[in-house]
N, C-alpha and C. Protein backbone atom coordinates (compact mmCIF):
# COMPACT_ATOMS: atom_id res chain seq x y z
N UNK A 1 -202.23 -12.58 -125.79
CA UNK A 1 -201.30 -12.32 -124.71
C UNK A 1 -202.05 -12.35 -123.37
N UNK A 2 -201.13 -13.03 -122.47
CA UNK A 2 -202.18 -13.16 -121.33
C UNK A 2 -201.78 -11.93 -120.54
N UNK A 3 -202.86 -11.59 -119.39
CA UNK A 3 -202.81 -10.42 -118.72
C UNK A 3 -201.57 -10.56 -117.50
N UNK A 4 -201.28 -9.49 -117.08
CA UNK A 4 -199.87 -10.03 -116.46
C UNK A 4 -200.62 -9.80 -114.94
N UNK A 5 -201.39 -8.97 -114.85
CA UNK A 5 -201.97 -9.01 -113.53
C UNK A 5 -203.25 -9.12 -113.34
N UNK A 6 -203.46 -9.84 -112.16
CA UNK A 6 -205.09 -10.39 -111.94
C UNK A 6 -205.66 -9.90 -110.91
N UNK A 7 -206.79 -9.81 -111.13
CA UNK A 7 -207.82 -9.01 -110.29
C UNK A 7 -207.90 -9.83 -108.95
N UNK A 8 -208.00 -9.92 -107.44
CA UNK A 8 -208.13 -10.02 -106.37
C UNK A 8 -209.71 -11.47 -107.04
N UNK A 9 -210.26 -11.13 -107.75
CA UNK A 9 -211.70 -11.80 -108.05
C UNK A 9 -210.83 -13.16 -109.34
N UNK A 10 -210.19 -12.73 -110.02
CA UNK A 10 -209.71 -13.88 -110.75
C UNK A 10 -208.92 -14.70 -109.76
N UNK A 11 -207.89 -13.88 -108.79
CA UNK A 11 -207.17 -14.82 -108.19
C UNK A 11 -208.40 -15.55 -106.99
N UNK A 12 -209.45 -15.53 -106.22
CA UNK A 12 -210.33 -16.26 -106.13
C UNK A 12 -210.87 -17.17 -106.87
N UNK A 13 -210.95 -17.14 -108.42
CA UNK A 13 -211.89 -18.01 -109.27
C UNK A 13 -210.64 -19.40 -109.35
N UNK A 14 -209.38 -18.68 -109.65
CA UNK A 14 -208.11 -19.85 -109.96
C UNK A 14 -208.05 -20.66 -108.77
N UNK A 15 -208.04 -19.99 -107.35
CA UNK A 15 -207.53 -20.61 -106.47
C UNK A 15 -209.15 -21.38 -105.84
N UNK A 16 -210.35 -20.75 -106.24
CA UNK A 16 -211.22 -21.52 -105.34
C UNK A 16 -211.59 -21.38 -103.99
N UNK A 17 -211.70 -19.90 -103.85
CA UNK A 17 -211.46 -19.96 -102.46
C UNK A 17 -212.36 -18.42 -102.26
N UNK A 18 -212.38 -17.96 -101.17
CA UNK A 18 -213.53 -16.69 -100.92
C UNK A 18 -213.09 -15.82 -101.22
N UNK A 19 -213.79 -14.02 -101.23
CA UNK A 19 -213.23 -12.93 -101.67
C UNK A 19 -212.29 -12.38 -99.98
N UNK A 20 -212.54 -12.95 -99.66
CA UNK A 20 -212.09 -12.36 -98.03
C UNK A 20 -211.13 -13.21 -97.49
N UNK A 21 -210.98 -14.67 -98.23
CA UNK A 21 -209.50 -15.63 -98.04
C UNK A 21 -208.29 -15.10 -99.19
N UNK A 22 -209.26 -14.50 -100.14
CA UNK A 22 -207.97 -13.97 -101.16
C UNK A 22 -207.63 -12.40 -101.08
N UNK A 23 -208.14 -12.05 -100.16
CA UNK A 23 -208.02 -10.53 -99.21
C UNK A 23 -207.23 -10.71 -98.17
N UNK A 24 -207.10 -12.07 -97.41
CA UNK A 24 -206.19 -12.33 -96.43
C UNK A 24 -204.94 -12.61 -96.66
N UNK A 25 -205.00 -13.24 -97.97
CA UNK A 25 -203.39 -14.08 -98.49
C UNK A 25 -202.77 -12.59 -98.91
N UNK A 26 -203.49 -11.44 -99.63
CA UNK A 26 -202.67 -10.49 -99.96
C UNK A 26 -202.43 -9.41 -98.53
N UNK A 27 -202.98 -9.66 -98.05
CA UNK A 27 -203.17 -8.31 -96.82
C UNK A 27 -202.08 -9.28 -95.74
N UNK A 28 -201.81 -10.44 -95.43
CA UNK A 28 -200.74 -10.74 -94.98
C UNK A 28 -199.17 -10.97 -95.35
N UNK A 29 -199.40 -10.68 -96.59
CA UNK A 29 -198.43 -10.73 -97.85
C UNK A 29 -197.68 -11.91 -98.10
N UNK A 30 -198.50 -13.21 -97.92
CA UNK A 30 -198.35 -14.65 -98.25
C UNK A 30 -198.31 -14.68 -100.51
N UNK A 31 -199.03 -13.72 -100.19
CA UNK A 31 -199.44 -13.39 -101.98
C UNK A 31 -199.01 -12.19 -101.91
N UNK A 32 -197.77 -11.94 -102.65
CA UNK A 32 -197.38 -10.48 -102.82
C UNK A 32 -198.37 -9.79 -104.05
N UNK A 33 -198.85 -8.47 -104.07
CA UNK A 33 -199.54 -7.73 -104.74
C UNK A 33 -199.07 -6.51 -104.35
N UNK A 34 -199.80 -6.10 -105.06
CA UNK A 34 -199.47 -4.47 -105.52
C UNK A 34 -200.84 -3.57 -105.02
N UNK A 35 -200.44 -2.24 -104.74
CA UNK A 35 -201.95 -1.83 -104.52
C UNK A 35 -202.07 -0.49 -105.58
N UNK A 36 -203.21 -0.86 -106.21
CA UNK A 36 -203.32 0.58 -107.68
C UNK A 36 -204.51 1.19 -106.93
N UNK A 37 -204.59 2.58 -107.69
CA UNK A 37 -205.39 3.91 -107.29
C UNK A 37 -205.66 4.10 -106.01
N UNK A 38 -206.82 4.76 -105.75
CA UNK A 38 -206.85 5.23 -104.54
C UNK A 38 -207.95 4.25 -103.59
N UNK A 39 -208.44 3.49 -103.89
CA UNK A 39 -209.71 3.01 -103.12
C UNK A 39 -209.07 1.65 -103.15
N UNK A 40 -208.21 1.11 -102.66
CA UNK A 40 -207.86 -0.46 -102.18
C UNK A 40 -207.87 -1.41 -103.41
N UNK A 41 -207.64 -0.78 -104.64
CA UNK A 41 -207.58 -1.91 -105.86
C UNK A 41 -205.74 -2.73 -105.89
N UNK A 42 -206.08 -4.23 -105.40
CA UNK A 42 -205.38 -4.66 -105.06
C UNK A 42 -204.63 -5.45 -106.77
N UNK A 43 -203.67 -5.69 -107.03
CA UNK A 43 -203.08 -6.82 -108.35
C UNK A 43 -202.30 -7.49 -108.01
N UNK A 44 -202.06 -8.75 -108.39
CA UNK A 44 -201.51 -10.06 -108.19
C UNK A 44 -200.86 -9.74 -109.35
N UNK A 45 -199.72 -10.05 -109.59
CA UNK A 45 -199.07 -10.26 -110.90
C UNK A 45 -198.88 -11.73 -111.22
N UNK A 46 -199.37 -12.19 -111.89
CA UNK A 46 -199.73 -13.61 -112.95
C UNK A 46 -198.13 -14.77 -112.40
N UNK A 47 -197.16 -14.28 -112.61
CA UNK A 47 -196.45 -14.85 -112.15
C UNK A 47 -196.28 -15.28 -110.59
N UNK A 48 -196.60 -14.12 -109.54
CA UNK A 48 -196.52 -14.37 -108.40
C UNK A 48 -197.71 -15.41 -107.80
N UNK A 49 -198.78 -15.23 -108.23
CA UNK A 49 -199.69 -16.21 -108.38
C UNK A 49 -198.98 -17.89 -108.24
N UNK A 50 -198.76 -18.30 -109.31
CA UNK A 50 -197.53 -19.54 -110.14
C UNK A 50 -196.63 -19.74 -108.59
N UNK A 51 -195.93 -18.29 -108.25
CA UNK A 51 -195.08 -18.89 -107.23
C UNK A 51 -195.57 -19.44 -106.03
N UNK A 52 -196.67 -18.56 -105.74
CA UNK A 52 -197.70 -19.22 -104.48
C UNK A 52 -198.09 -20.40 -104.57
N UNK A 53 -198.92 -21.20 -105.64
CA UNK A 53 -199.42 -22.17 -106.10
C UNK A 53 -198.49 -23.46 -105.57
N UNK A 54 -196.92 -22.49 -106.36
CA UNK A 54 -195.49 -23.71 -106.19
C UNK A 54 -195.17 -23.98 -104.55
N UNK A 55 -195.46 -22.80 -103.94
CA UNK A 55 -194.72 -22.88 -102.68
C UNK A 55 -195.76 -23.96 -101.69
N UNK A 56 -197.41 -23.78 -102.46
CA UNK A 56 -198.43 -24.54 -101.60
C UNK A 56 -198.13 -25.87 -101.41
N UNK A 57 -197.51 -26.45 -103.26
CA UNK A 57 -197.41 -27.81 -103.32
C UNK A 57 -195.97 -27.97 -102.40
N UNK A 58 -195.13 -27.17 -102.30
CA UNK A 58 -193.92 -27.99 -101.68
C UNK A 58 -194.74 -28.07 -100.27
N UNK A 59 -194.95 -27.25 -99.76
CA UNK A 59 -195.36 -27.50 -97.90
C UNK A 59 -196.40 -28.37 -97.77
N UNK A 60 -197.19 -28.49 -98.46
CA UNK A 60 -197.58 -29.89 -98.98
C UNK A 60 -197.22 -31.39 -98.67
N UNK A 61 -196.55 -31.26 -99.94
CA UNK A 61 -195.15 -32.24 -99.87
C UNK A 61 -194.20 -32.45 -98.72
N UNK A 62 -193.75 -31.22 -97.83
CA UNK A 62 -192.96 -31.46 -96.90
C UNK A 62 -194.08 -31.87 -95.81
N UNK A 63 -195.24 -31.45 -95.68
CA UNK A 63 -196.40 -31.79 -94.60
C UNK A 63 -196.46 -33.83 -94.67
N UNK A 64 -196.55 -33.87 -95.66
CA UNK A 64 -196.93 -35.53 -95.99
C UNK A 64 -195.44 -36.57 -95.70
N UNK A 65 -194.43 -35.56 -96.20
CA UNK A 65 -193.11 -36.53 -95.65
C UNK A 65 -193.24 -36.37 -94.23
N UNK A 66 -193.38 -35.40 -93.97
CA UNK A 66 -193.26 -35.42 -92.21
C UNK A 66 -194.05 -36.27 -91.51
N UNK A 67 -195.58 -36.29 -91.79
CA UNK A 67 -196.76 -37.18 -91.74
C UNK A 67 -195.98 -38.77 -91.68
N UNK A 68 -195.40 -38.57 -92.58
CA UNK A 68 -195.27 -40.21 -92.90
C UNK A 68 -194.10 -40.80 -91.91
N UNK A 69 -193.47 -39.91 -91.63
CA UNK A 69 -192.23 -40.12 -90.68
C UNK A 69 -192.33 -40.27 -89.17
N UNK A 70 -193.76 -39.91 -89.23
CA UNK A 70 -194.22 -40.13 -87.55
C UNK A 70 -194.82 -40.73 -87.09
């Protein structure tokens, strides 16, 4: 069974990107998370992850139609 929520450090390893760019996506709430205990332990839930990923490729996609239209 996969884990339903990911550590601030996994969602860096998936996405490829720094501990302080995947501190920004949640702290601006581009990446919705959750915040557990008391000292800033941040969770991504596995799914919301998926939705971010989806929303990257459409603006993407809408970036390159637009591109192409001009």
């Amino acid at each position: 069974m996969a884990a339903r929520f990911l550590l601030l450090a996994d969602v860096q390893k998936i996405l490829n990107i720094s501990s302080a760019q995947a501190y920004a996506l949640v702290r601006t709430g581009e990446l919705p998370a959750i915040q557990v205990g008391g000292r800033s332990q941040w969770r991504v839930e596995a799914t919301e992850l998926e939705g971010y990923i989806q929303r990257q490729y459409e603006a993407t996609r809408a970036k390159i139609e637009k591109d192409q239209q001009s």
